[in-house]
C-alpha atoms as a PDB file:
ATOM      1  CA  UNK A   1      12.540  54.292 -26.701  1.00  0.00           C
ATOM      2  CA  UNK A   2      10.987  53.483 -23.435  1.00  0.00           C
ATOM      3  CA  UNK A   3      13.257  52.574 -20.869  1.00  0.00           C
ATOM      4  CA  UNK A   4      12.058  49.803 -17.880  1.00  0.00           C
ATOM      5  CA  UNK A   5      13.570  50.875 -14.700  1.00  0.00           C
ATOM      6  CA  UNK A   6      13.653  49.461 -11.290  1.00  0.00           C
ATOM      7  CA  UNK A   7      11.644  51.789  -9.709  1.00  0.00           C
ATOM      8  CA  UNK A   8       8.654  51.061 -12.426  1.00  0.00           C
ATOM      9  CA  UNK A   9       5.752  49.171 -11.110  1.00  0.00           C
ATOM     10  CA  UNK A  10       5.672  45.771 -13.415  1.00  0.00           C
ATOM     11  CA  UNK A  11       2.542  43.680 -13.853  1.00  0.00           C
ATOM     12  CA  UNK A  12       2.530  40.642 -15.368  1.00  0.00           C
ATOM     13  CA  UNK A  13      -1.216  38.671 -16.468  1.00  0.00           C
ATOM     14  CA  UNK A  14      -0.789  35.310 -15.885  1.00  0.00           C
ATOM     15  CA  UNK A  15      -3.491  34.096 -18.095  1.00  0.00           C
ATOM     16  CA  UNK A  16      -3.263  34.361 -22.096  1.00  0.00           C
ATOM     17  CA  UNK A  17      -4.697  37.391 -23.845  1.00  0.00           C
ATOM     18  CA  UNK A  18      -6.028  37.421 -27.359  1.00  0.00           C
ATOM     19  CA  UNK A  19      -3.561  39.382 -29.200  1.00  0.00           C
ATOM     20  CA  UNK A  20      -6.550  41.153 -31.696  1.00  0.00           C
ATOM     21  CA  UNK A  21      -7.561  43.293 -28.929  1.00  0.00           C
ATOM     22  CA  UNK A  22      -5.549  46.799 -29.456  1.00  0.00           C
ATOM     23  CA  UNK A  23      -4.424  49.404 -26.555  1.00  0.00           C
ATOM     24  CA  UNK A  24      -8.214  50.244 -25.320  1.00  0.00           C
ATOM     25  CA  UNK A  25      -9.131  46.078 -24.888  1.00  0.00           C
ATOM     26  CA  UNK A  26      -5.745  45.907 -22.858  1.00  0.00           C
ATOM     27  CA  UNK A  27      -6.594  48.585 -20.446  1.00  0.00           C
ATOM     28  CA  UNK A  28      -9.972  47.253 -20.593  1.00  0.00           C
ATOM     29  CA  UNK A  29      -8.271  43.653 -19.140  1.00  0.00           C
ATOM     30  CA  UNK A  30      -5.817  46.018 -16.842  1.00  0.00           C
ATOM     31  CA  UNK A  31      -8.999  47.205 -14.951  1.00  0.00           C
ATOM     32  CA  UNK A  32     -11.380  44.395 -15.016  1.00  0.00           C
ATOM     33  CA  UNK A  33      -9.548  41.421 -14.692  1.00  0.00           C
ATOM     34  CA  UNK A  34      -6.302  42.297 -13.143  1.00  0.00           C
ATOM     35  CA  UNK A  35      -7.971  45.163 -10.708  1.00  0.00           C
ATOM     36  CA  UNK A  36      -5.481  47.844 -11.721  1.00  0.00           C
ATOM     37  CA  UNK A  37      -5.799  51.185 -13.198  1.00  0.00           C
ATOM     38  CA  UNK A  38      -3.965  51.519 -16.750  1.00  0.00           C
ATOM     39  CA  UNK A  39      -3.198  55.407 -16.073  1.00  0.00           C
ATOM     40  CA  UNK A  40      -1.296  55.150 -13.171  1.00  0.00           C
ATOM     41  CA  UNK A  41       1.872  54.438 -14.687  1.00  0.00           C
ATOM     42  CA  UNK A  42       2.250  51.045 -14.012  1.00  0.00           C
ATOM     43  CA  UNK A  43       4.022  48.359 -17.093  1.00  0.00           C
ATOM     44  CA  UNK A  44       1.803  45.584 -17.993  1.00  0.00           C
ATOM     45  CA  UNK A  45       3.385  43.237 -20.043  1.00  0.00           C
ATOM     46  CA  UNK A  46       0.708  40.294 -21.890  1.00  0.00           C
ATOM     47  CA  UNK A  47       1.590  36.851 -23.632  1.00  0.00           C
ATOM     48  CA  UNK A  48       0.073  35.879 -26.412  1.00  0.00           C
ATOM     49  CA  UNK A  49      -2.376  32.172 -26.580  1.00  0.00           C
ATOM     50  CA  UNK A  50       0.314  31.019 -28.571  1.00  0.00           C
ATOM     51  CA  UNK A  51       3.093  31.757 -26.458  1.00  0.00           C
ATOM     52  CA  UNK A  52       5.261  33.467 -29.684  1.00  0.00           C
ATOM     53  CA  UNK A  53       4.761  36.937 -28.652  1.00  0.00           C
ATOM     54  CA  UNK A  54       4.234  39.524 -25.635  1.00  0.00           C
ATOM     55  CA  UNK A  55       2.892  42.988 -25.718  1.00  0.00           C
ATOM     56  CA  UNK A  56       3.814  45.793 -23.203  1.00  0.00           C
ATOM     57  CA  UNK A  57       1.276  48.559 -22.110  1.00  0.00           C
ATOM     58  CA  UNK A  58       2.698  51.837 -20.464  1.00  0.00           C
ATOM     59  CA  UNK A  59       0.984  55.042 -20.203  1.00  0.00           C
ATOM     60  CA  UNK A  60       3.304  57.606 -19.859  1.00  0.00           C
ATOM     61  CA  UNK A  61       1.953  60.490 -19.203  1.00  0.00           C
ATOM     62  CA  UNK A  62       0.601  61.980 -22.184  1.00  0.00           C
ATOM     63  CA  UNK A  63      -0.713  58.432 -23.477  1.00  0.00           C
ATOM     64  CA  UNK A  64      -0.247  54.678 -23.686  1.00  0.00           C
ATOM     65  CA  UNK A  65       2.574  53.217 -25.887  1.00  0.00           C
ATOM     66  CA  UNK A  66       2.127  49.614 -26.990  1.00  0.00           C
ATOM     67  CA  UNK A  67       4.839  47.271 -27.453  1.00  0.00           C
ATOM     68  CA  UNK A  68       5.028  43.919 -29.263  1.00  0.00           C
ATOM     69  CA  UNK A  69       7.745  41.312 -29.580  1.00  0.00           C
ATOM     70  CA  UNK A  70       7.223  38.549 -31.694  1.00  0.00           C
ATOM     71  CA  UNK A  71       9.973  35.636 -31.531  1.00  0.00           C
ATOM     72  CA  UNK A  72      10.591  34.126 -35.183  1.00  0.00           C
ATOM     73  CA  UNK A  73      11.458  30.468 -33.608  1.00  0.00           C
ATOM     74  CA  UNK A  74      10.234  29.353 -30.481  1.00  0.00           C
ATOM     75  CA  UNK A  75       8.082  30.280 -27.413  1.00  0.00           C
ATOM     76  CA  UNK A  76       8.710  32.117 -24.136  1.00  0.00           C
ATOM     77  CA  UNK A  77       9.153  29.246 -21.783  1.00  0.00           C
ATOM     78  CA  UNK A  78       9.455  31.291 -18.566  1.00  0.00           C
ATOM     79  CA  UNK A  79       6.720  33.450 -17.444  1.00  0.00           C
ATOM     80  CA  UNK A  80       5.408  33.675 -13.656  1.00  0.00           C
ATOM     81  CA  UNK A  81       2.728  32.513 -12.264  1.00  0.00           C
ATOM     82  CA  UNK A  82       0.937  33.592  -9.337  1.00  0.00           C
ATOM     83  CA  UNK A  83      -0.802  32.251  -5.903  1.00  0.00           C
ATOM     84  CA  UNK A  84      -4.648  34.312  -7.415  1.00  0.00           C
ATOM     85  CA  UNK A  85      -4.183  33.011 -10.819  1.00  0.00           C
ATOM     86  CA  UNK A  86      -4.607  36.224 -12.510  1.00  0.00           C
ATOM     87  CA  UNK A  87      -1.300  39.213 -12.165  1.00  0.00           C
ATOM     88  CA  UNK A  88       2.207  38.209 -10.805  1.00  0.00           C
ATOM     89  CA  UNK A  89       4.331  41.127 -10.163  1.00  0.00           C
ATOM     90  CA  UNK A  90       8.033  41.016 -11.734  1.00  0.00           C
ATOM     91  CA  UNK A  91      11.231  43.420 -11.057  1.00  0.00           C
ATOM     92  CA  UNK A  92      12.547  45.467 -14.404  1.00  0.00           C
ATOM     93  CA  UNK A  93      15.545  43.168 -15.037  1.00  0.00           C
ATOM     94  CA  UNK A  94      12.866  39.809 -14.923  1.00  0.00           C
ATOM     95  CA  UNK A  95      11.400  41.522 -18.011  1.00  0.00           C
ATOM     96  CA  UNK A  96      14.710  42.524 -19.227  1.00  0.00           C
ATOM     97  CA  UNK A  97      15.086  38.220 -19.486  1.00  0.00           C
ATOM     98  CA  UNK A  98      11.705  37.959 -21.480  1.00  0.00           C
END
């Protein structure tokens, strides 16, 4: 189980990802469109175009896990938005809410 805790570094992409692209496309988006570097540690959580589902990419260490949640009714509403357009950083219990 992978625990989010507050001293985790949480990115959030503001835009919509295509939800075909597996754990290497992800990282791929971590460094070229949100300027970050996937093996550092840092949580990057996605949203799907659809707005039904969000995936979470951590490396840990040893290698990346990849996390989906799909909702069964509805959409995430929430999600933050920020002043470049592109990565909004979020605290462990604002992804705890997602």
């Amino acid at each position: 189980m992978i625990a989010i805790t507050p001293h985790m570094r949480v990115l959030v992409a503001v835009e919509s990802v295509d939800f075909r692209v597996g754990i290497d496309g992800l990282a791929q988006r971590c460094r070229a469109v949100l300027r970050e570097e996937p093996f550092q540690g840092t949580v990057f959580l996605f949203r799907s175009r659809s707005h039904t589902a969000i995936k979470l990419l951590i490396y840990d260490g040893q290698g990346f896990w990849l996390c989906h949640k799909r909702l069964s009714r509805g959409r995430f509403r929430y999600w933050p938005q920020a002043a470049d357009g592109v990565v909004s950083e979020a605290l462990a219990h604002e992804v705890q809410v997602l």
